[in-house]
C-alpha atoms as a PDB file:
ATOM      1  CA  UNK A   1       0.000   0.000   0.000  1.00  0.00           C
ATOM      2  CA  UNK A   2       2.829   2.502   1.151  1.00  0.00           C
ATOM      3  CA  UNK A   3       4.526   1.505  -2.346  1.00  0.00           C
ATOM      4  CA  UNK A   4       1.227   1.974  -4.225  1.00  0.00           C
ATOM      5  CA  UNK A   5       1.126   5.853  -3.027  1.00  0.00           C
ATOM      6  CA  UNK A   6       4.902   6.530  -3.489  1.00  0.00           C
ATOM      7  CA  UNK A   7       4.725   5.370  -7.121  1.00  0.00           C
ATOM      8  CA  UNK A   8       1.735   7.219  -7.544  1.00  0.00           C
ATOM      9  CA  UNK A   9       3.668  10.608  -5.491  1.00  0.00           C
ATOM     10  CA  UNK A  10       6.620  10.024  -8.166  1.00  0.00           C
ATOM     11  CA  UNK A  11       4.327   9.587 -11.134  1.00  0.00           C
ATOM     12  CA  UNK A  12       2.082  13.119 -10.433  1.00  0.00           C
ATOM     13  CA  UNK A  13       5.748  14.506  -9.780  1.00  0.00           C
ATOM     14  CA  UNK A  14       6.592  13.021 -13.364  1.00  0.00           C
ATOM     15  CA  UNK A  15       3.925  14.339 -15.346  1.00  0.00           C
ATOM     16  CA  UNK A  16       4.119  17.882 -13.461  1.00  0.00           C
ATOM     17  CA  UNK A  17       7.944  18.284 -14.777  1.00  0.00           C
ATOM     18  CA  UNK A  18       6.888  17.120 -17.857  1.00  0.00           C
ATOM     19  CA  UNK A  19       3.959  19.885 -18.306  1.00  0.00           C
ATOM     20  CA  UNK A  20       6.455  22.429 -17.026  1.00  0.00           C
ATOM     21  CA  UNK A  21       9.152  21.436 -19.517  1.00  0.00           C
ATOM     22  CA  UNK A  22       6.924  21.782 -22.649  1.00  0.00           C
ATOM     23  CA  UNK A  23       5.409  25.302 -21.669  1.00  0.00           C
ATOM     24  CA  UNK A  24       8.452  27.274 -22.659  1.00  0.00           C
ATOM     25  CA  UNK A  25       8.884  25.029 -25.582  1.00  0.00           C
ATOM     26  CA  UNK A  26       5.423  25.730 -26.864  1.00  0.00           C
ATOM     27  CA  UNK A  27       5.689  29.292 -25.615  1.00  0.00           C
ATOM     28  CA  UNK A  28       8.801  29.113 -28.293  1.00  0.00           C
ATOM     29  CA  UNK A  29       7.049  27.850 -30.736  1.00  0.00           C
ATOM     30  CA  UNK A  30       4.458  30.277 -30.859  1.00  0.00           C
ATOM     31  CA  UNK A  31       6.613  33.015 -30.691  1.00  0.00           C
ATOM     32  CA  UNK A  32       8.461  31.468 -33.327  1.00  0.00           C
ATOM     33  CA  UNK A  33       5.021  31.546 -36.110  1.00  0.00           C
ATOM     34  CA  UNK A  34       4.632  34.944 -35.181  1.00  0.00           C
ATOM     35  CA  UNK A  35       7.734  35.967 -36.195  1.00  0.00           C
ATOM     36  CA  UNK A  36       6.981  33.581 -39.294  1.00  0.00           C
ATOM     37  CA  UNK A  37       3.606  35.143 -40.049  1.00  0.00           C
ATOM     38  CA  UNK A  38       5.286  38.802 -39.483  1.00  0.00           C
ATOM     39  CA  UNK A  39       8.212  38.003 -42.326  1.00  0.00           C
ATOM     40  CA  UNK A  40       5.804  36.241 -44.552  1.00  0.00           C
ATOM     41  CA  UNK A  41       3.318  39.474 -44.419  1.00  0.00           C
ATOM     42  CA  UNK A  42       6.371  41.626 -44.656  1.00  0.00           C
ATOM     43  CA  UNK A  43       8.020  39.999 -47.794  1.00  0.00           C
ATOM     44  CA  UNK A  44       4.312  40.039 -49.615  1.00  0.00           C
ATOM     45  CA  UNK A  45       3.931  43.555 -48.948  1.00  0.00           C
ATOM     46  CA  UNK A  46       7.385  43.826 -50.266  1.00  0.00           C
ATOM     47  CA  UNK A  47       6.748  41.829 -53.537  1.00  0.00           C
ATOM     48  CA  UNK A  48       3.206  43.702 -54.220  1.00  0.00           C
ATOM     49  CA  UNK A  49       5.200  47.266 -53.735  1.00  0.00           C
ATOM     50  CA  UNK A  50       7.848  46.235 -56.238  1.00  0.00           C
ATOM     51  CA  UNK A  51       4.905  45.236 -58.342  1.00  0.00           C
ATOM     52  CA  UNK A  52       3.012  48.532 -58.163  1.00  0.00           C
ATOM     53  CA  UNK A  53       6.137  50.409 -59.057  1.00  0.00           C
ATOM     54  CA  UNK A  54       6.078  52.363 -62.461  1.00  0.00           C
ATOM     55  CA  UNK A  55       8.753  50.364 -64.879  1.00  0.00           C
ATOM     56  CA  UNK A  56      10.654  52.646 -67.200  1.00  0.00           C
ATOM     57  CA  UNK A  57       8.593  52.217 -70.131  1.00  0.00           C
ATOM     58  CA  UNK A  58       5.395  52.441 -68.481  1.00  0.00           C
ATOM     59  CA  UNK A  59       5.012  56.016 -69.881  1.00  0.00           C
ATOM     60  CA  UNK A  60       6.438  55.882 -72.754  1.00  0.00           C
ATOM     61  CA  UNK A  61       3.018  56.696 -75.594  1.00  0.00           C
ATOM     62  CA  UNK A  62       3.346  55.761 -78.893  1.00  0.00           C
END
């Protein structure tokens, strides 16, 4: 019986480290597709301004 509660003590103990490990890591993560979603909004913007920018022979009339 006094065995049955220790292993059950160690194995909460376990599973709270574990949760506490993998919050940063997740925390990361997130962080990480943020920054992701930031560049990928900032290199579209970039490619639709070069885009909408007059080309040398744009007013040129025949």
């Amino acid at each position: 019986m006094e065995q049955d509660k220790l292993f059950m003590e160690k194995k909460e103990w376990i599973h709270d480290l574990k949760l506490q490990l993998s919050r940063p890591r997740h925390r990361k993560t997130m962080g990480e597709l943020g920054s992701a979603q930031e560049e990928a909004t900032f290199n579209s913007q970039q490619v639709r301004a070069a885009d909408l920018k007059p080309k040398p022979g744009d007013f040129i009339e025949n």
